[in-house]
C-alpha atoms as a PDB file:
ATOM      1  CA  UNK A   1     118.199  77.101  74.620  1.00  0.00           C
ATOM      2  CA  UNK A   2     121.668  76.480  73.271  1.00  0.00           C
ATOM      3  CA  UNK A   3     124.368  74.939  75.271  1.00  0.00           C
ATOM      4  CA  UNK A   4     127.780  75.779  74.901  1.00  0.00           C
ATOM      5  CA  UNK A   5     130.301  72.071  75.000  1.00  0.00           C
ATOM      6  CA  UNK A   6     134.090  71.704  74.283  1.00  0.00           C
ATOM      7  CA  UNK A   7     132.091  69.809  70.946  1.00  0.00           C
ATOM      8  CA  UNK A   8     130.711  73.179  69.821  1.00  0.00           C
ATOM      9  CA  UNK A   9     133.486  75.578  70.904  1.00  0.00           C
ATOM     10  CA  UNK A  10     136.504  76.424  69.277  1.00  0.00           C
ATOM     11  CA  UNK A  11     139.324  79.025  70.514  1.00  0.00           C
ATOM     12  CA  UNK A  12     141.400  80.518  68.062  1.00  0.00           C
ATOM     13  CA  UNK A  13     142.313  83.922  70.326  1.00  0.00           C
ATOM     14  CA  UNK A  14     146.177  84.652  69.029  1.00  0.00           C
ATOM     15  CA  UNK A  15     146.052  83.163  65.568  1.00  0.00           C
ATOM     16  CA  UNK A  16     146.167  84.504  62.435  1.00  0.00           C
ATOM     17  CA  UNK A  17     143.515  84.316  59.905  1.00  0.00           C
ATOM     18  CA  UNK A  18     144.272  82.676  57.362  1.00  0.00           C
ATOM     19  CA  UNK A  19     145.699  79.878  59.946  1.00  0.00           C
ATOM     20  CA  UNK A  20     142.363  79.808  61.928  1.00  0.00           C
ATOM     21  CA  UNK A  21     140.074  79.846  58.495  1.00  0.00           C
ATOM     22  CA  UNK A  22     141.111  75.377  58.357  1.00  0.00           C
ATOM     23  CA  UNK A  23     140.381  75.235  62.106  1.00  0.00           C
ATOM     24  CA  UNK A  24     137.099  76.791  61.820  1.00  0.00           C
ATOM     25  CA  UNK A  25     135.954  74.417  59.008  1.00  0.00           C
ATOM     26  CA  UNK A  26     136.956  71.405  61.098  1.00  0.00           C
ATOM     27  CA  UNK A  27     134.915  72.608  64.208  1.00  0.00           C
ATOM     28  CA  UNK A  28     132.121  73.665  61.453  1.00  0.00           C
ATOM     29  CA  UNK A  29     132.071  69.828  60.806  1.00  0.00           C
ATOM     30  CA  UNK A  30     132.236  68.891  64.582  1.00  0.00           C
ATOM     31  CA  UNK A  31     129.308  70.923  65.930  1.00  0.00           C
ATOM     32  CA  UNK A  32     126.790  70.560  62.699  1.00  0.00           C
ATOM     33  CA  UNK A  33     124.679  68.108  64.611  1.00  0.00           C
ATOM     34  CA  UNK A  34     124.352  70.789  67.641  1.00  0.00           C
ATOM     35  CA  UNK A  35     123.781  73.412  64.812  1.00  0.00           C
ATOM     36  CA  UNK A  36     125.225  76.237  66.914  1.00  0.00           C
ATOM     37  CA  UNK A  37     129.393  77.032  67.159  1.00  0.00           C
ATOM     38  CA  UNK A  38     130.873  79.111  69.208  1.00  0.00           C
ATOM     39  CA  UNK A  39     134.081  81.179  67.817  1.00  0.00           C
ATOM     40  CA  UNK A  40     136.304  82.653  70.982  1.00  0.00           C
ATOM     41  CA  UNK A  41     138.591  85.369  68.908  1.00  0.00           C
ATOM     42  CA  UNK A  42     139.130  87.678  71.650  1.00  0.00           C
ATOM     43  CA  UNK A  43     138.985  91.657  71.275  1.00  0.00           C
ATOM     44  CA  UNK A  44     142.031  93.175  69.998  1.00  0.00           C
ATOM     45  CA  UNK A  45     142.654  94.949  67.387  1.00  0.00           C
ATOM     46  CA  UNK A  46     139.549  93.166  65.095  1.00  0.00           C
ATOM     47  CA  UNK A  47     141.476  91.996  62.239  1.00  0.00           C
ATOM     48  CA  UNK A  48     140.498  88.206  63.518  1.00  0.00           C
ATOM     49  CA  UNK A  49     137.061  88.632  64.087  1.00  0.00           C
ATOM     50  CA  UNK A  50     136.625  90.605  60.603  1.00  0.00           C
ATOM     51  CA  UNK A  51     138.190  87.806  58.923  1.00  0.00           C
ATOM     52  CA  UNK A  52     136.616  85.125  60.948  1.00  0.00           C
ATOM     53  CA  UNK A  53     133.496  87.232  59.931  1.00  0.00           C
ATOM     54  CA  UNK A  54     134.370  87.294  55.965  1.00  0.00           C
ATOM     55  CA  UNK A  55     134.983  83.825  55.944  1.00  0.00           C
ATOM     56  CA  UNK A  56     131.933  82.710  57.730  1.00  0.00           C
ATOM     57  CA  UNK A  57     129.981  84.927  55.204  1.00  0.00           C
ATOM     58  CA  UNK A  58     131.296  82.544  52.377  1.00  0.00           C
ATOM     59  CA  UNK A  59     131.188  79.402  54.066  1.00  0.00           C
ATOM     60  CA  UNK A  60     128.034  77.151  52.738  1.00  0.00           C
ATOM     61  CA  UNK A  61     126.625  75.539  56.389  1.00  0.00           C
ATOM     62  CA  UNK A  62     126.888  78.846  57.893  1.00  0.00           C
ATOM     63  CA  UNK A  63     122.507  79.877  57.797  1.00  0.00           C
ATOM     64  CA  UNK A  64     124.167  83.314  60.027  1.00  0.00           C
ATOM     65  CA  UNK A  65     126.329  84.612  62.796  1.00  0.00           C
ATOM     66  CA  UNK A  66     126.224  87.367  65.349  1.00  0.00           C
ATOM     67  CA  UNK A  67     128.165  88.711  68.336  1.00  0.00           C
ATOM     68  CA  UNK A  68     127.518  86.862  71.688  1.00  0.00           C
ATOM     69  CA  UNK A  69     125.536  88.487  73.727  1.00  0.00           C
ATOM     70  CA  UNK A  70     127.616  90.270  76.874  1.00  0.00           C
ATOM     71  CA  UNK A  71     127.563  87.650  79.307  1.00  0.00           C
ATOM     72  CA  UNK A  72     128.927  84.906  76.996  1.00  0.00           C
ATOM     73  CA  UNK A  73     131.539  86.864  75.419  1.00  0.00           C
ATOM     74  CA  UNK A  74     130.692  90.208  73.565  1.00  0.00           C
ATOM     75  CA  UNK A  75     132.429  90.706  70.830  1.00  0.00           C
ATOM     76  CA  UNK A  76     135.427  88.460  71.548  1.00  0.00           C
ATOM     77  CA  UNK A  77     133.181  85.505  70.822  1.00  0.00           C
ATOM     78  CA  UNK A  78     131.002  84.781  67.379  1.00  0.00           C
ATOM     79  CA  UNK A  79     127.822  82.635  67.326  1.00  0.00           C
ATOM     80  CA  UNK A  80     127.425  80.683  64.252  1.00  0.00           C
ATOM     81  CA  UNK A  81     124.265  79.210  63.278  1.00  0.00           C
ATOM     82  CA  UNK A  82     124.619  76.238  61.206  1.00  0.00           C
ATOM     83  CA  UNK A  83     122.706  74.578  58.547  1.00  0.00           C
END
Protein backbone atom coordinates (compact mmCIF):
# COMPACT_ATOMS: atom_id res chain seq x y z
CA UNK A 1 0.00 0.00 0.00
CA UNK A 2 1.45 3.43 -0.63
CA UNK A 3 0.99 6.27 1.69
CA UNK A 4 0.73 9.63 0.62
CA UNK A 5 3.13 12.29 3.31
CA UNK A 6 3.94 16.06 2.89
CA UNK A 7 7.68 13.99 2.22
CA UNK A 8 6.28 12.43 -0.96
CA UNK A 9 3.90 15.16 -2.20
CA UNK A 10 4.58 18.07 -4.09
CA UNK A 11 1.95 20.83 -5.38
CA UNK A 12 2.81 22.74 -8.24
CA UNK A 13 -1.13 23.62 -9.34
CA UNK A 14 -0.62 27.39 -10.97
CA UNK A 15 2.96 27.18 -12.13
CA UNK A 16 4.42 27.10 -15.21
CA UNK A 17 6.42 24.35 -16.59
CA UNK A 18 9.42 25.06 -17.09
CA UNK A 19 9.34 26.70 -13.37
CA UNK A 20 7.88 23.46 -11.82
CA UNK A 21 10.41 21.03 -13.98
CA UNK A 22 13.48 22.23 -10.79
CA UNK A 23 10.76 21.67 -8.16
CA UNK A 24 9.93 18.32 -9.33
CA UNK A 25 13.60 17.15 -9.34
CA UNK A 26 14.03 18.36 -5.77
CA UNK A 27 10.89 16.41 -4.49
CA UNK A 28 12.24 13.46 -6.94
CA UNK A 29 15.26 13.53 -4.50
CA UNK A 30 13.06 13.89 -1.31
CA UNK A 31 10.68 10.95 -1.77
CA UNK A 32 13.32 8.31 -3.49
CA UNK A 33 13.50 6.38 -0.27
CA UNK A 34 9.45 6.08 -0.25
CA UNK A 35 9.83 5.29 -4.05
CA UNK A 36 6.39 6.71 -4.86
CA UNK A 37 5.71 10.85 -5.53
CA UNK A 38 2.81 12.34 -5.82
CA UNK A 39 2.50 15.40 -8.47
CA UNK A 40 -0.83 17.70 -7.61
CA UNK A 41 -1.06 19.79 -11.14
CA UNK A 42 -4.64 20.36 -11.09
CA UNK A 43 -6.99 20.04 -14.30
CA UNK A 44 -7.02 22.97 -16.46
CA UNK A 45 -6.24 23.41 -19.55
CA UNK A 46 -3.36 20.28 -19.55
CA UNK A 47 -0.43 22.12 -20.68
CA UNK A 48 1.11 21.35 -16.94
CA UNK A 49 0.38 17.92 -16.68
CA UNK A 50 1.68 17.26 -20.44
CA UNK A 51 4.80 18.86 -19.54
CA UNK A 52 5.05 17.48 -16.11
CA UNK A 53 4.40 14.24 -18.18
CA UNK A 54 7.33 14.93 -20.90
CA UNK A 55 9.65 15.68 -18.35
CA UNK A 56 9.03 12.76 -16.16
CA UNK A 57 9.44 10.61 -19.37
CA UNK A 58 13.15 11.89 -19.54
CA UNK A 59 13.96 11.98 -16.06
CA UNK A 60 16.43 8.86 -15.07
CA UNK A 61 14.75 7.68 -11.37
CA UNK A 62 11.43 7.88 -12.87
CA UNK A 63 10.79 3.46 -13.45
CA UNK A 64 6.86 5.08 -14.64
CA UNK A 65 3.94 7.31 -13.91
CA UNK A 66 0.20 7.21 -14.27
CA UNK A 67 -2.92 9.22 -13.42
CA UNK A 68 -4.21 8.80 -9.78
CA UNK A 69 -6.82 6.84 -9.53
CA UNK A 70 -10.35 8.99 -8.91
CA UNK A 71 -10.43 9.14 -5.34
CA UNK A 72 -6.88 10.51 -4.89
CA UNK A 73 -6.97 12.97 -7.55
CA UNK A 74 -7.81 11.92 -11.23
CA UNK A 75 -6.08 13.51 -13.51
CA UNK A 76 -5.10 16.62 -11.53
CA UNK A 77 -2.62 14.46 -9.67
CA UNK A 78 0.43 12.17 -11.27
CA UNK A 79 1.86 9.07 -9.52
CA UNK A 80 5.46 8.62 -10.07
CA UNK A 81 7.14 5.48 -9.43
CA UNK A 82 10.66 5.86 -8.59
CA UNK A 83 13.74 3.90 -9.00
Amino acid sequence: MLVRTSNNTLDIRGQRVDNAEMEINNAIAKAIEAGVLWIIHGKGTGRLRQGVHEYLQRHPQVEKFELASQKEGGAGVTLVYLK
